[in-house]
Protein backbone atom coordinates (compact mmCIF):
# COMPACT_ATOMS: atom_id res chain seq x y z
CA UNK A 1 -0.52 -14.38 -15.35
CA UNK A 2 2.92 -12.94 -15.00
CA UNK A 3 2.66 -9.67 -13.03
CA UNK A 4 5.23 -6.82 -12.21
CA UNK A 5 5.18 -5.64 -8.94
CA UNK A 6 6.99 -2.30 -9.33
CA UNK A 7 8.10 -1.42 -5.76
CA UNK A 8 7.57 -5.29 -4.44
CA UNK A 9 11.07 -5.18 -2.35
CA UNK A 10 8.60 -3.15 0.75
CA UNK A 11 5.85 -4.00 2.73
CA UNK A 12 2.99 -3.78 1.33
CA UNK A 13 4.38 -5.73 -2.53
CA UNK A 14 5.66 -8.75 -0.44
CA UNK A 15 1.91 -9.08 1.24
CA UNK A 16 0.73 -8.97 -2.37
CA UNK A 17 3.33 -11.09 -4.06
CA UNK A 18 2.01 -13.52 -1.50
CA UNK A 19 -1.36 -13.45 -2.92
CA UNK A 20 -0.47 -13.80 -6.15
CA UNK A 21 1.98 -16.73 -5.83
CA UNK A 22 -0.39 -18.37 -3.67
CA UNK A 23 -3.25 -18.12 -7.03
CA UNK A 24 -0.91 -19.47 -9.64
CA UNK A 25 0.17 -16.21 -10.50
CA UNK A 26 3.85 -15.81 -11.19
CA UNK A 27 5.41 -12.21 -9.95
CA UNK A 28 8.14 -10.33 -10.87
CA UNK A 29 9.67 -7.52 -8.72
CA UNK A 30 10.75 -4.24 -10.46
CA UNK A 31 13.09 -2.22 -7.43
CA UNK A 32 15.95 -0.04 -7.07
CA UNK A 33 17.71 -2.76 -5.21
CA UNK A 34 17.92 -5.95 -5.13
CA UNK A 35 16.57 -6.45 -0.84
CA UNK A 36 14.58 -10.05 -0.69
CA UNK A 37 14.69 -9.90 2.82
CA UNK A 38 11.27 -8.26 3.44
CA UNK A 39 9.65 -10.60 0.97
CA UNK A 40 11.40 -13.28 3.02
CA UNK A 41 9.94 -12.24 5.99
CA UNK A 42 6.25 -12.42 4.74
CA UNK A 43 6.19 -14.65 1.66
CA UNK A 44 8.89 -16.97 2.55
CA UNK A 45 12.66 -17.67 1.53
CA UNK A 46 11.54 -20.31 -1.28
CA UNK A 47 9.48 -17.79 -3.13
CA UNK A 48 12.14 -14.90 -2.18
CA UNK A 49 14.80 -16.98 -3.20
CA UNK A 50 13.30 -18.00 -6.62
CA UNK A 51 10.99 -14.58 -7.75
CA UNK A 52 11.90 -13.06 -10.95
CA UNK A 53 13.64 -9.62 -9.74
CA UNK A 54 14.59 -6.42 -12.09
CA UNK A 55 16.63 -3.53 -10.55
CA UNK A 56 16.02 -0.31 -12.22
CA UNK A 57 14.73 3.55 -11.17
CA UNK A 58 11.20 3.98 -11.44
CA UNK A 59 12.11 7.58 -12.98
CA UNK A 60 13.68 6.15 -16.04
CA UNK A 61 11.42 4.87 -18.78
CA UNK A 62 13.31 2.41 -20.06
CA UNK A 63 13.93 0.49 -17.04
CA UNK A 64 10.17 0.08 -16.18
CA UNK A 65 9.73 -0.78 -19.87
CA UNK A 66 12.40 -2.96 -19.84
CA UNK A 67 11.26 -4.86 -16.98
CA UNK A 68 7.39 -4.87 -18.06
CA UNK A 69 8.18 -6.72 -20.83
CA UNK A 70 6.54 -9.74 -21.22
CA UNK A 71 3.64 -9.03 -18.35
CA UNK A 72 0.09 -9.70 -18.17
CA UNK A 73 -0.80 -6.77 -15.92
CA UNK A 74 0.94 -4.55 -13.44
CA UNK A 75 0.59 -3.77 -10.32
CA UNK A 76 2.44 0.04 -9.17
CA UNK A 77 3.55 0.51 -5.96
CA UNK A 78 7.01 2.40 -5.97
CA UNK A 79 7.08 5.32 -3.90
CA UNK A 80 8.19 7.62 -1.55
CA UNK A 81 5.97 9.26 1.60
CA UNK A 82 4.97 12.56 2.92
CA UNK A 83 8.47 13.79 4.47
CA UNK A 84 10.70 12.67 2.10
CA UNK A 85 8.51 14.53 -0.71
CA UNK A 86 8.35 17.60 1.60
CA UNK A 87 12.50 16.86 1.87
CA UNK A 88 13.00 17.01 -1.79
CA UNK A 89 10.19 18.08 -3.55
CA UNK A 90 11.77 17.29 -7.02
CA UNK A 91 12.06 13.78 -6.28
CA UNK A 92 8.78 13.18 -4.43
CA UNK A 93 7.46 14.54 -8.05
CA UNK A 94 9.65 12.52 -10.37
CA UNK A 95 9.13 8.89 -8.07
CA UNK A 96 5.49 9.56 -7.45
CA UNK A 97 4.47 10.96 -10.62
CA UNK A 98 6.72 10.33 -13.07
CA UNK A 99 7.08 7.20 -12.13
CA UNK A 100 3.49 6.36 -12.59
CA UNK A 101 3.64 7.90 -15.71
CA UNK A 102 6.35 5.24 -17.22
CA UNK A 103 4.01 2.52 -15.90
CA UNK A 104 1.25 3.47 -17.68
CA UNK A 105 4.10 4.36 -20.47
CA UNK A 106 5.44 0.45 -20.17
CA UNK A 107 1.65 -0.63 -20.18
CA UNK A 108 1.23 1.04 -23.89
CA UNK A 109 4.45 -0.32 -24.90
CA UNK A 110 4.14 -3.14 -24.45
CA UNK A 111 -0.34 -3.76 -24.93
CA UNK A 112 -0.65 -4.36 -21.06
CA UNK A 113 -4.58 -3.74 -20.43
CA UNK A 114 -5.03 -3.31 -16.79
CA UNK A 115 -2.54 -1.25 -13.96
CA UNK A 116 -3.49 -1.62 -10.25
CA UNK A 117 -1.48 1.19 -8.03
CA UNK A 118 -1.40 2.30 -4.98
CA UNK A 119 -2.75 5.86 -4.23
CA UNK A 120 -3.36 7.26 -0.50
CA UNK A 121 -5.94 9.16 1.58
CA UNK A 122 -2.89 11.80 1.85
CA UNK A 123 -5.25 13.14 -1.20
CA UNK A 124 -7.62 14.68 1.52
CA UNK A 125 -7.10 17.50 3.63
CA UNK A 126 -7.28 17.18 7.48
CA UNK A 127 -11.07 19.06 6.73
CA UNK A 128 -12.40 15.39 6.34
CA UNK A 129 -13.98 17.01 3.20
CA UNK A 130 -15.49 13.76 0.84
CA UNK A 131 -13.05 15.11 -2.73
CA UNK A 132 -9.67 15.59 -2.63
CA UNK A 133 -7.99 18.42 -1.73
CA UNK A 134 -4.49 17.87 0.13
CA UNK A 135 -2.49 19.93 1.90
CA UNK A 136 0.87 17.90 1.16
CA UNK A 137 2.96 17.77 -1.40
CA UNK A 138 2.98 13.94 -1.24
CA UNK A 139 -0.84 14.24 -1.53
CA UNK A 140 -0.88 16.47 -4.63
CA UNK A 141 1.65 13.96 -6.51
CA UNK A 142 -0.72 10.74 -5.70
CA UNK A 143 -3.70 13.17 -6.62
CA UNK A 144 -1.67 14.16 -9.80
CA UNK A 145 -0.90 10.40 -10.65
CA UNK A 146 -4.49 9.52 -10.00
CA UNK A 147 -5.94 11.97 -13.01
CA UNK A 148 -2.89 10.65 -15.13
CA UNK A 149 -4.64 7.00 -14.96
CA UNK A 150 -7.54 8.45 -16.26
CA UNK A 151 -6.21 9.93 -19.28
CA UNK A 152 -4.41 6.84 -19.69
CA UNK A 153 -7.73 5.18 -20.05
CA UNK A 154 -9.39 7.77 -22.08
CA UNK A 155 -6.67 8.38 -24.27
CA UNK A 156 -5.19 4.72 -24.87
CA UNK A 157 -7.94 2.39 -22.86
CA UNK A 158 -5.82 1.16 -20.17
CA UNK A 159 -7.77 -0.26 -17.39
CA UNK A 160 -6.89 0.79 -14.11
CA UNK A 161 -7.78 0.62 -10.14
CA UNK A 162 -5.92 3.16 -7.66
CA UNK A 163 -6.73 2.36 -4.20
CA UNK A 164 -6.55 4.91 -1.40
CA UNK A 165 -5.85 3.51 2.22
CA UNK A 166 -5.23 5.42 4.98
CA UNK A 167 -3.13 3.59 7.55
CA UNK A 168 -1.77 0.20 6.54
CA UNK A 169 -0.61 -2.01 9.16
CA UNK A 170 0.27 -5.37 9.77
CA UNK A 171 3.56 -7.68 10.26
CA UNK A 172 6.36 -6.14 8.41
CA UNK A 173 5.29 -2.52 8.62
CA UNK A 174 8.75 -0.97 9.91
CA UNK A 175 8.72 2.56 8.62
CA UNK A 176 7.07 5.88 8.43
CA UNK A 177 4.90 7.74 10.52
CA UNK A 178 1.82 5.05 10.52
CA UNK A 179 3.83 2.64 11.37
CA UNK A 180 3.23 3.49 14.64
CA UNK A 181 0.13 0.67 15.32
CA UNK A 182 2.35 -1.81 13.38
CA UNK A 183 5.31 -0.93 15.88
CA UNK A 184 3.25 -1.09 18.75
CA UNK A 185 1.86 -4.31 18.14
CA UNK A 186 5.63 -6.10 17.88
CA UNK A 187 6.96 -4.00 21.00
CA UNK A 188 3.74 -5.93 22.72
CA UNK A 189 4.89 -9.02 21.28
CA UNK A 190 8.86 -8.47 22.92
CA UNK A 191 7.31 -7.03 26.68
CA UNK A 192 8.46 -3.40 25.73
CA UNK A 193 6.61 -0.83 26.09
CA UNK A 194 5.84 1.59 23.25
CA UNK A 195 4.47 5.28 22.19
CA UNK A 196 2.45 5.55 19.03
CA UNK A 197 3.45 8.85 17.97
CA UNK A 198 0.14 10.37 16.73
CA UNK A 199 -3.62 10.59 18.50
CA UNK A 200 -6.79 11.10 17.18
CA UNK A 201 -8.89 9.16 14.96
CA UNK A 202 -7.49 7.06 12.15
CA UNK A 203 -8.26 4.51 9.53
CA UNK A 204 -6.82 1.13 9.40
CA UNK A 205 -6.35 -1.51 7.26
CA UNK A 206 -4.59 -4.92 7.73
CA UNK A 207 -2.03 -5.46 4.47
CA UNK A 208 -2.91 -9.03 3.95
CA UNK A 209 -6.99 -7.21 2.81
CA UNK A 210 -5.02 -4.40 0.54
CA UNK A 211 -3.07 -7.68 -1.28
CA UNK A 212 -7.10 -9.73 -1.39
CA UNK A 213 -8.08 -6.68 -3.12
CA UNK A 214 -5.03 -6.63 -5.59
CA UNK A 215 -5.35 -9.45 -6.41
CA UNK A 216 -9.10 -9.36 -7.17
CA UNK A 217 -8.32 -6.57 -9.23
CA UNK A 218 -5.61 -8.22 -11.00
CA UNK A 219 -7.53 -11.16 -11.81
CA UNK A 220 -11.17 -9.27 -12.30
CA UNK A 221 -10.52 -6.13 -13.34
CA UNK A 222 -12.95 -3.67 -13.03
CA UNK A 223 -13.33 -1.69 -16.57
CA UNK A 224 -12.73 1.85 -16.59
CA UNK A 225 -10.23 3.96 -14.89
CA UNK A 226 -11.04 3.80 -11.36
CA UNK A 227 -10.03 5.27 -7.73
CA UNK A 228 -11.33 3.77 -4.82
CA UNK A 229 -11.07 5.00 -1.23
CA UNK A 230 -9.87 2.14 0.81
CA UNK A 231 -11.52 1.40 4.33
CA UNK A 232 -10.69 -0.63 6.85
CA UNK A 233 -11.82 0.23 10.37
CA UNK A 234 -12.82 3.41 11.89
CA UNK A 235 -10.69 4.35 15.09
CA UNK A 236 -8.84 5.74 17.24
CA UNK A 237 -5.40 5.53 18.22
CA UNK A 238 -6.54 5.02 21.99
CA UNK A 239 -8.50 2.25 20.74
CA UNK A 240 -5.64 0.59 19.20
CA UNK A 241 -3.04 0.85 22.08
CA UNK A 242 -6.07 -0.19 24.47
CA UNK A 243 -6.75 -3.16 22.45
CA UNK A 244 -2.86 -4.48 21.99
CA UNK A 245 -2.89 -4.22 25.81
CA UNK A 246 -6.03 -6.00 26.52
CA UNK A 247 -4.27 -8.70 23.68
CA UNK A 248 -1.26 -9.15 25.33
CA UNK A 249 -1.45 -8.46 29.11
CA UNK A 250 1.58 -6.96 30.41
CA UNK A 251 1.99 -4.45 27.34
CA UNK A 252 2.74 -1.21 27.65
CA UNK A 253 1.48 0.50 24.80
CA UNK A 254 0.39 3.96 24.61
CA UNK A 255 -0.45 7.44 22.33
CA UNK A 256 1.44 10.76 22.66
CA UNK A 257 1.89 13.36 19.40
CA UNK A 258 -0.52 15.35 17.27
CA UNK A 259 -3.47 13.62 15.09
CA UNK A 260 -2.57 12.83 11.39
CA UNK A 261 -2.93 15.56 8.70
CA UNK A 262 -5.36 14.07 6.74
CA UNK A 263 -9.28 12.74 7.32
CA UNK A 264 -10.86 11.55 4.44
CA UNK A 265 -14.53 9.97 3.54
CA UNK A 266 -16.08 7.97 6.04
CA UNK A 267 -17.73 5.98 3.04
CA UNK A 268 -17.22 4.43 -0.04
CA UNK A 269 -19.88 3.30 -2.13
CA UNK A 270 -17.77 2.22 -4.78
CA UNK A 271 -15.81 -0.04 -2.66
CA UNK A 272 -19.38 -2.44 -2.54
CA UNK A 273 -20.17 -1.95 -6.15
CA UNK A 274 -16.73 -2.91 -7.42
CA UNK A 275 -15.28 -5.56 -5.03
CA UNK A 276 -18.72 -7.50 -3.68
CA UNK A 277 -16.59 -10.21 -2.04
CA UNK A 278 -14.04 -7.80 -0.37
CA UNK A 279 -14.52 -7.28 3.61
CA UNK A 280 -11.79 -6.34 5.61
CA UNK A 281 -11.12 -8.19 8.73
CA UNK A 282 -11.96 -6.69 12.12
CA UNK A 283 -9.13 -4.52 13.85
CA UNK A 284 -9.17 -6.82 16.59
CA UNK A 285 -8.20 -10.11 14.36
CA UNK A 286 -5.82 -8.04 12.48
CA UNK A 287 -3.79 -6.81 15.65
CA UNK A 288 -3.72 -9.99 17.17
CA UNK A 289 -2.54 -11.54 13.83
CA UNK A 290 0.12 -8.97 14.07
CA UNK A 291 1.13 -9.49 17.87
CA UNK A 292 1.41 -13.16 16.91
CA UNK A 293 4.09 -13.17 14.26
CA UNK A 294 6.11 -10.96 16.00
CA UNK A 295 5.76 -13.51 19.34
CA UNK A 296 6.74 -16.01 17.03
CA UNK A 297 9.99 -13.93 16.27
CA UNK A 298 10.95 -13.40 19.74
């Protein structure tokens, strides 16, 4: 299948990209610039090199039609996080919401039956209430673009999975807040020491099990329009910077800063029902995964 990755120049689209070359898939990257580098890093310069890329603004319709011409299915990813929205509130509405919308729009256009995106637990409130009710304006959009998908399916039958993860981490995460296990991990790798810049308890998810999943869902669809909170591991940051020292002895990793401010569901029944194969891999694997490329890069 030949599948848009809207957003595939960051972290997260070059795990998935990955995935999908790696199945006989053949993606095509929709991003306001034309950066291969990150793809490079995880994917490899042959497939960054040779991919299929489309520059456009997520905002404008045309572009994301333009570019989702031609596609089997697409997968949404193109956003921006909590303090940029909070920054500019205007454009954390028009890139996280309108620019879901013109997917969905592209997907009518052009008779495109299933859209995987990328929503967040930044839907929940730091009550660690089970339904969504966030406190950020980044939260509200992805909340907002989730109930959009639905009358997307009720209203024109597009399929469509959004998947909620909490924090994402994993070689290649550089930026934002949760980046802070990701950072950790590659200071470990170099001897430096490092603060992850939140406490408390977390969720976490390697980025190699959010692209399985994708690609799952790209492949085997699950009918309906559906939202799925995405679990890793339950912890805690102290875990995590105990862990990357007990991985690589001599690190210096460790937590100062308030906890995150969002806790979501501790469960998700749906996440069994819908993806039976899907497990993610244990935190432990995941960081020492993580430590390793980095050593590699050092």
């Amino acid at each position: 299948m030949r599948v848009l990755v809207t957003g595939g120049g960051g972290f997260i689209g070059a795990w998935i990209i990955r995935r999908l070359a790696e199945a006989g898939h053949d993606p095509v990257v929709f991003d306001m610039q034309e950066n291969r580098a990150k793809l490079a890093e995880i994917a490899g310069a042959d497939l960054a090199d040779g991919i299929d890329w489309h520059t456009g603004d997520i905002v404008a319709t045309g572009d994301v039609e333009t570019a989702a011409k031609g596609c089997d299915a697409l997968v949404h990813l193109a956003g921006i996080l909590t303090p940029a929205c909070r920054a500019n509130p205007i454009l954390g509405a028009n890139v996280n919401l309108i620019g879901t919308l013109n997917v969905f729009l592209a997907a009518r256009a052009h008779g495109i039956p299933n859209v995987a995106y990328m929503s967040s637990m930044g839907v929940f409130g730091p009550d660690g209430g089970a339904e969504p009710c966030p406190t950020t304006l980044y939260g509200a959009f992805k909340l907002g673009a989730e109930h959009s998908a639905r009358a997307f399916f009720a209203e024109d039958g597009i399929t469509s999975t959004g998947f909620r993860p909490y924090v994402v981490y994993g070689p290649g995460r550089d930026g934002g807040l949760s980046a802070g296990p990701s950072l950790a991990c590659a200071a470990a790798a170099r001897g430096e020491a490092y603060t992850i810049p939140f406490s408390g308890g977390i969720d976490m998810i390697h980025a190699d099990d959010i692209a399985r999943i994708f690609l799952t869902t790209i492949e085997a669809p699950p009918q309906g329009a559906n939202v799925v909170t995405l679990l890793g591991n339950e912890t805690t940051t102290d875990t995590v910077a105990e862990t990357i020292n007990r991985i690589a002895p001599g690190a210096r990793i460790t937590v100062d800063g308030p906890p995150m401010p969002i806790d979501g569901p501790k469960s998700e029944p749906q996440l069994a029902q819908l993806f039976p194969g899907w497990t993610p891999r244990p935190l432990e694997d995941g960081l020492a995964d993580t430590i390793a490329f980095y050593k590699e890069r050092t």
